[in-house]
Each structure stands twice: as C-alpha cells, then as structure tokens.
Protein backbone atom coordinates (compact mmCIF):
# COMPACT_ATOMS: atom_id res chain seq x y z
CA UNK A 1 0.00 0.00 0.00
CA UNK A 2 1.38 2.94 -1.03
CA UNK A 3 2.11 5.99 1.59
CA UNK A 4 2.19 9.85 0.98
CA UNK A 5 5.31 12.01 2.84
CA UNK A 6 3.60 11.43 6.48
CA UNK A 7 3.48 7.86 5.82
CA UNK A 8 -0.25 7.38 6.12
CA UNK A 9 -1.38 4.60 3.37
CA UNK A 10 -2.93 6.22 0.63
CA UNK A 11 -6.52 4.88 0.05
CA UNK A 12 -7.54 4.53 -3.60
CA UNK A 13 -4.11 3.50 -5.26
CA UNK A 14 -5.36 1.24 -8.38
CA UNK A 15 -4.83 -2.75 -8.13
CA UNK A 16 -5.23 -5.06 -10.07
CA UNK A 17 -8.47 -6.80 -9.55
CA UNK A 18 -7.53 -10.61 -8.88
CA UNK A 19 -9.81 -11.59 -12.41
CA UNK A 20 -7.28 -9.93 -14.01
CA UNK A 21 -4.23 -10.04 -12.48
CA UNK A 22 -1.40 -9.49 -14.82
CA UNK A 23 1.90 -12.02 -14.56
CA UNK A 24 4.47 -11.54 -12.52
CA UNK A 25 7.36 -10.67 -14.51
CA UNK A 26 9.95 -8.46 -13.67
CA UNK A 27 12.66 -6.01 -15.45
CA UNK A 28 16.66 -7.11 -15.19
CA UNK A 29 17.42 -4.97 -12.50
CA UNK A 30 14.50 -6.39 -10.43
CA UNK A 31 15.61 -10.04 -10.87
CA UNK A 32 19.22 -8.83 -9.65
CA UNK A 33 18.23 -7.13 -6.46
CA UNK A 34 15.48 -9.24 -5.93
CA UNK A 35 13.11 -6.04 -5.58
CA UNK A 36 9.47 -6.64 -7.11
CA UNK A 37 7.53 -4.91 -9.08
CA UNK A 38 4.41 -5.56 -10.85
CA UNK A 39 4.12 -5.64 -14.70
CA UNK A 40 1.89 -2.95 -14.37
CA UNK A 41 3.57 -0.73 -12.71
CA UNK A 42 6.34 -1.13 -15.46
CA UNK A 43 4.11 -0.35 -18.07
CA UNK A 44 3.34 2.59 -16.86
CA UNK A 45 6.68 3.67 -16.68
CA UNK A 46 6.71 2.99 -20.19
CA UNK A 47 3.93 4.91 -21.30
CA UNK A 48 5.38 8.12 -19.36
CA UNK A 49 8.62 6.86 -21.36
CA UNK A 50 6.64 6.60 -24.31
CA UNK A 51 4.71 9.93 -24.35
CA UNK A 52 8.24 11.89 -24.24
CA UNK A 53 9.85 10.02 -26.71
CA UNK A 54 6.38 10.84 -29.18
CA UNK A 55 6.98 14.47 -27.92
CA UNK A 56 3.18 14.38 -27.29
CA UNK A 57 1.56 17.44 -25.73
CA UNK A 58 -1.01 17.92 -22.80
CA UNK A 59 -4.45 17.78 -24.97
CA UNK A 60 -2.92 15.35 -27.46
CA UNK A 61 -4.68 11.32 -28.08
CA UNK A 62 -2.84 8.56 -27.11
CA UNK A 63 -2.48 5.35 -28.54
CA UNK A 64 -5.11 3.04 -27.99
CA UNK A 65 -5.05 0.26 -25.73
CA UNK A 66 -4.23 -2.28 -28.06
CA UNK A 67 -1.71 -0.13 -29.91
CA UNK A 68 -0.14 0.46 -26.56
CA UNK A 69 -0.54 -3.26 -26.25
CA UNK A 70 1.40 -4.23 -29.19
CA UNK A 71 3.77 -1.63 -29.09
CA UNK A 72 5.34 -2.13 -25.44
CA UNK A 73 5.09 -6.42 -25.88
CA UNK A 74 2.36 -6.61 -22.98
CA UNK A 75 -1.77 -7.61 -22.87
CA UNK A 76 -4.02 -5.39 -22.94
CA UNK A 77 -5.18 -6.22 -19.49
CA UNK A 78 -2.29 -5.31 -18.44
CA UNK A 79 -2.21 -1.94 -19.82
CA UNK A 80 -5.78 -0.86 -18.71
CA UNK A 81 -3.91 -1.62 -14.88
CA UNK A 82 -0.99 0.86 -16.10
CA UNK A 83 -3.80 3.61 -17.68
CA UNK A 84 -5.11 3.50 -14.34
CA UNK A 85 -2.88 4.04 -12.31
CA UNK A 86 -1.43 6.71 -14.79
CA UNK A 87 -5.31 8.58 -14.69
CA UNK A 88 -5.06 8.66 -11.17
CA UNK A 89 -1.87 10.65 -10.78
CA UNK A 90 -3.57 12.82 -13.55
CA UNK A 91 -0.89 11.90 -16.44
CA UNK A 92 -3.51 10.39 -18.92
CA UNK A 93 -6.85 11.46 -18.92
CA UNK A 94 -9.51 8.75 -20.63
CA UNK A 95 -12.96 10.23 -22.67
CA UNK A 96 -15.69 7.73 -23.03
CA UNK A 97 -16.23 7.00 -27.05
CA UNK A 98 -13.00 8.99 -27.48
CA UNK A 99 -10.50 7.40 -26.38
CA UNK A 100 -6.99 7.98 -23.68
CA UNK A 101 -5.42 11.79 -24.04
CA UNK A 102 -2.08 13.30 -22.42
CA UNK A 103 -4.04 14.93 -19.39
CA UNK A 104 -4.16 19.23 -19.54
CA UNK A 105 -1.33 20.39 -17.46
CA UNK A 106 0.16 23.60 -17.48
CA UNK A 107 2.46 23.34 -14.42
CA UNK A 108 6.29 23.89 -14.92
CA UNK A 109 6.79 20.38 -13.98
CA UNK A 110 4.40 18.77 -16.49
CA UNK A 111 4.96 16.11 -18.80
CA UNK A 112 5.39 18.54 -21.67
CA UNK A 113 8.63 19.82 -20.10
CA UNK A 114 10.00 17.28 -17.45
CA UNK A 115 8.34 14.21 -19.19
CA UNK A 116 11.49 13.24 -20.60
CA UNK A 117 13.85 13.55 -17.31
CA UNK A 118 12.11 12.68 -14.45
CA UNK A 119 11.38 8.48 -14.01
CA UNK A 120 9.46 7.67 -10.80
CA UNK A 121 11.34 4.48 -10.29
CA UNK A 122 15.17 6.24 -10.39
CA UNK A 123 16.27 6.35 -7.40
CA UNK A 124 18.49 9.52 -8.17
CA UNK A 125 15.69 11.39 -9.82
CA UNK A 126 14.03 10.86 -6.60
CA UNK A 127 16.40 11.95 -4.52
CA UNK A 128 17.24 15.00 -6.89
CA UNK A 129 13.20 15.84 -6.61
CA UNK A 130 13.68 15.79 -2.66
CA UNK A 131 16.83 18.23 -2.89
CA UNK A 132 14.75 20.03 -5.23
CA UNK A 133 11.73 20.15 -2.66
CA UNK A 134 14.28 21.11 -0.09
CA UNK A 135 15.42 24.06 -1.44
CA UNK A 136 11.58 25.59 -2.45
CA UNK A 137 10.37 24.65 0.63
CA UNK A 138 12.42 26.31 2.70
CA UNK A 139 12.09 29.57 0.48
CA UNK A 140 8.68 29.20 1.11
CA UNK A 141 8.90 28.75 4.59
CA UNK A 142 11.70 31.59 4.96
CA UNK A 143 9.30 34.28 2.56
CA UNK A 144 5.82 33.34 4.81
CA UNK A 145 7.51 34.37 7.93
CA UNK A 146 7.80 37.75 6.33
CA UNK A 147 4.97 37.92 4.44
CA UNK A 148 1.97 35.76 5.87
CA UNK A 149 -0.89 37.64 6.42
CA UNK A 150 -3.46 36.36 9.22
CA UNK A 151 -5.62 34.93 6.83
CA UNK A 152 -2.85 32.95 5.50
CA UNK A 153 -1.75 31.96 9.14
CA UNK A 154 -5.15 30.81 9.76
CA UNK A 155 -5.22 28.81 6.75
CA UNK A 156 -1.44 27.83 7.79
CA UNK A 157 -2.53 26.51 10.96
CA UNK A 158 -6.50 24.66 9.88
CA UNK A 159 -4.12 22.41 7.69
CA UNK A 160 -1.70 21.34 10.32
CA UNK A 161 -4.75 20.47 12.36
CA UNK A 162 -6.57 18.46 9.48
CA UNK A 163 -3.67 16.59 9.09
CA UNK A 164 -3.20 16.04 12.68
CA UNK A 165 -6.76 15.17 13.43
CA UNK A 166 -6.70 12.44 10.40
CA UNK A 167 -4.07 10.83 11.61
CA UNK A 168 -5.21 10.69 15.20
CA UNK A 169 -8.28 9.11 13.75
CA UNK A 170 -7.05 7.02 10.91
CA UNK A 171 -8.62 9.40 8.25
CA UNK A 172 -6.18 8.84 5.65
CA UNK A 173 -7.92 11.55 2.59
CA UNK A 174 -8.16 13.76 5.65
CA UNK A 175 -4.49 13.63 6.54
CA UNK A 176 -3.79 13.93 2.59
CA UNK A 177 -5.45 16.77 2.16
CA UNK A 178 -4.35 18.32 5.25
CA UNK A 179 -0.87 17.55 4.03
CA UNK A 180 -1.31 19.15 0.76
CA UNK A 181 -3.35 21.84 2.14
CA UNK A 182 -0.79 22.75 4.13
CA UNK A 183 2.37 22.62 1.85
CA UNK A 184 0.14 24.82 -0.18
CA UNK A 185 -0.61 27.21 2.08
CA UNK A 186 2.93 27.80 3.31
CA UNK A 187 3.78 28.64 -0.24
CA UNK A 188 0.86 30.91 -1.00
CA UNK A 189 2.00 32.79 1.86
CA UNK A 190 5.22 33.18 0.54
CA UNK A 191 3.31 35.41 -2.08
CA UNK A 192 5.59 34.06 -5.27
CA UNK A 193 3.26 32.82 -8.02
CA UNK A 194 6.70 30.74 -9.04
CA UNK A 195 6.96 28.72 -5.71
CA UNK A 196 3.28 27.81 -5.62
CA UNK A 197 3.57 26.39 -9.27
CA UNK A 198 7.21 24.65 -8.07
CA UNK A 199 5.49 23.55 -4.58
CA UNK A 200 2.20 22.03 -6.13
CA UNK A 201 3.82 20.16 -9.40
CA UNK A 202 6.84 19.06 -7.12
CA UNK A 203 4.34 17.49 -4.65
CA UNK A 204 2.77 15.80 -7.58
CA UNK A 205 5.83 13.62 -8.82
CA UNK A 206 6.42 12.46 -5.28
CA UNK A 207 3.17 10.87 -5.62
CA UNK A 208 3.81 9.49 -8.97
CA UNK A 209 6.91 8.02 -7.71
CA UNK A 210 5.01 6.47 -4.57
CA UNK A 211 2.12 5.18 -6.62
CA UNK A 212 4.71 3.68 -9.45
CA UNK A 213 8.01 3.48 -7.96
CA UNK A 214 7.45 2.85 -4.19
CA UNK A 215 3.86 0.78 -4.09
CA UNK A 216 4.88 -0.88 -0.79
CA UNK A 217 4.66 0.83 2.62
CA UNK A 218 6.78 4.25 2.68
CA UNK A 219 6.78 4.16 6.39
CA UNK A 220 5.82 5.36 9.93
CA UNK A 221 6.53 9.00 9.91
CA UNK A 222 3.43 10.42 9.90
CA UNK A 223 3.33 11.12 13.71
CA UNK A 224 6.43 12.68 13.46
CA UNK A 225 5.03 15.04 10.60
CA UNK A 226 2.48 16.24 12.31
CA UNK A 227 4.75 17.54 15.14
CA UNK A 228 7.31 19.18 11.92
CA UNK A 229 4.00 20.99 10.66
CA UNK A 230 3.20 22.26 14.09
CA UNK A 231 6.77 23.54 14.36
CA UNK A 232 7.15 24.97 10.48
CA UNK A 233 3.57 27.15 11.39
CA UNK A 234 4.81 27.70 15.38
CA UNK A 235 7.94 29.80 13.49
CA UNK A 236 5.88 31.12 10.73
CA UNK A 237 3.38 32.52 13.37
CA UNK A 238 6.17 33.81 15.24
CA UNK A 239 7.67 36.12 12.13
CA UNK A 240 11.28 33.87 12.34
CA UNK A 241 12.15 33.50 8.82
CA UNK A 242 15.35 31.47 9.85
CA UNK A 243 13.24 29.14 12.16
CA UNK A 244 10.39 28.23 9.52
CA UNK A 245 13.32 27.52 6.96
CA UNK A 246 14.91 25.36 9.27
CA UNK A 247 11.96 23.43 10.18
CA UNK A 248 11.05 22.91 7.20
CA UNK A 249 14.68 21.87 5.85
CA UNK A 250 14.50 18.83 8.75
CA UNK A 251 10.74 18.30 7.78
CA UNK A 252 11.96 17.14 4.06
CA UNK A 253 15.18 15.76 5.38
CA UNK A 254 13.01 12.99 7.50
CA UNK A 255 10.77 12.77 4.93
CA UNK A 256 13.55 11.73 2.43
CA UNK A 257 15.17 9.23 5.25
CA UNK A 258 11.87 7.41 5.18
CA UNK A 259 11.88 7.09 1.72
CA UNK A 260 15.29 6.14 1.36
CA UNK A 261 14.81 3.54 4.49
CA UNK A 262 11.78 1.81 1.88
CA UNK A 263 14.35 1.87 -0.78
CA UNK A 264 16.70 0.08 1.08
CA UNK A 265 14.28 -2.27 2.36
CA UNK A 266 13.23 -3.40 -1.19
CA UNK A 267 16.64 -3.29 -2.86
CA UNK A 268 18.39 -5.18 -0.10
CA UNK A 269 15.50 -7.52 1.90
C-alpha cells in the first residue's frame, strides 16, 4: 500500500483486480536485487517513457489500448492496470467514445517539459526531486515568515490540524489533504506565483513516484510530521524566517530518510 510524505497509506491506489491479475514478470534490474515490481507498474513507466519520446503534448490522443498493447510487448489487461494508475496521478486522462489523451497540465513540472527527465522508479531522480523540494520549501517557509498575512496563518494553521486530526483518527484523505493543504498554504504565503507552481507540481511527482516506484509501505513518519508541521507554522506565526526555513529543511530531510529507508528495504530484503 502505497504511503504519501507522512506515511499514512494512501486509500484509492489502483490494483489489479484478482480476475485480471497481470503475470508476474519483472525487469533485469528487479531479478538482480530481488526487488518486485508488478508488470503494471512497469508499463506505466513505459507509457510516461513513451509519451516523451512521441513528444506528445497535454491535450494530445494517445495510442489506444491495443496499440499500446502491441507496441510495449504486454496484454491489454495489463495496460488498462498501467492507464489506471497513470489517470489517477492525472498523467492520462480517458474520454468515453474517445478514447486515452495526455491529461491538460500547465504546471512547470508537467509532462510537456520534465516528461522526458524525471522516471518515478530512479532512485536519483528521486532523490534530486527531494533536494529540489528542499530548497523551495524552505524559500517558502523563509518568505511566509515575512509575508503571511493572518488569513494565511489561519489557513497555515487549519491544515496542520486536518492533518493532525486524520491521523489521530485514521482518516487517511483527511491527513492527505491536510498535508497538501498545508504545503500549499505555506507557499501561497510566501506570495511568489513561481513557488506555488514549483510547490504544487513538485508534490505531484512524489506521488507518482510512490504510486509507481514505491507501491509498498513508505513508512511510519506520519506522527512525526504532524509535530514538523506544528513547528514549520509555530515559526511562521512567530515572524522567524530562519526558524520556519529550518523546520522545514529537517521536515523534508526525514521525509527523504523514510523514503530512502523503503528503498533500502526493497533493494536489499
């Protein structure tokens, strides 16, 4: 079951159903470490492969099923498992009657301009996204100090309690979107139109790598994020610009260990 940054499962994540299962087989690398991974989840990678290699644009049809099918040496059951995964991290977007399309994005990040680079299952590209998150975080965190207004605060602060209350009660969407609300927030406040895009479409390849790359538990640190939010808003409340980027700075540095802890643990047993 796949887990967001606080480590809470994330309810939803497409499976298989067990009608339709598609074979186990694995790439080389997975046979070698002895790390698996479903065929599905390596079609997908294929298709986000695929999309930048056919320079295709957000807006622009896909191939069909079966051409997709055919073209990457898989079933087509297989490849409805990848589209949906794919649709649910809002890469592909499917039309009834119309067929699969490169979903709309206009983020910095998008497929149209990082399709090409970023692969949820390298394990450098996801450490390079985690530096990357590192550095606008903290920006963030250092600019809403300055700049919050109490509107922003209050926003600040509702998220860090939605995200607390969900995971004191096992609400998983309610510590999600507490999570994301409050990410969001912090860089709203920092009142640069640049870090909210960079925040937001940052945010969203972490969860493509956890929902392709990392489908097993990422794990246990979501009590400890809720005490790094309360901290990150304690010294944006307080005006500290040095504080909030320093919270936040050990807030993605945790989150990263727990990632990289999962890594290990599927690489090396």
């Amino acid at each position: 079951m796949t887990r967001n940054e606080g480590g809470t499962p994330v309810d939803g994540t497409p499976k298989p159903a067990a009608a339709d299962a598609p074979p186990p087989e694995q790439d080389g690398d997975a046979r070698r470490t002895g790390a698996y991974r479903p065929r599905y989840e390596l079609v997908a990678e294929q298709i986000l492969q695929l999309i930048a290699e056919l320079r295709l644009r957000p807006g622009d049809r896909m191939p069909t099923e079966n051409e997709l099918a055919a073209r990457l040496g898989t079933s087509r059951t297989v490849v409805r498992e990848a589209v949906k995964i794919l649709s649910a991290i809002g890469r592909l977007r499917a039309q009834k009657g119309r067929g699969l399309y490169v979903a709309d994005d206009e983020g910095m990040l998008g497929s149209s301009r990082w399709g090409g680079f970023f692969l949820p299952t390298d394990l450098d590209h996801v450490y390079m996204l985690f530096e990357f998150r590192r550095v606008q975080e903290t920006a963030a965190g250092r600019l809403a100090a300055a700049r919050a207004t109490p509107a922003e605060l209050r926003a600040i602060e509702a998220a860090a309690e939605m995200c607390r209350e969900g995971y004191s009660t096992g609400q998983t969407a309610l510590f999600d979107q507490g999570d994301d609300d409050f990410h969001l927030g912090i860089a709203t406040a920092s009142h640069n139109p640049f870090l909210v895009a960079a925040v937001r479409e940052a945010r969203r390849l972490q969860r493509q790598s956890s929902t392709i790359g990392l489908h097993g538990t990422v794990g246990g640190h979501a009590e400890e994020a809720v005490e790094e939010h309360a901290a990150i808003y304690q010294a944006i409340r307080d005006g500290d610009p040095d504080a909030a980027a320093q919270a936040a700075a050990v807030h993605l540095d945790k989150t990263l260990d727990d990632y990289r802890r999962e890594i290990q643990r599927r690489v090396f047993g």
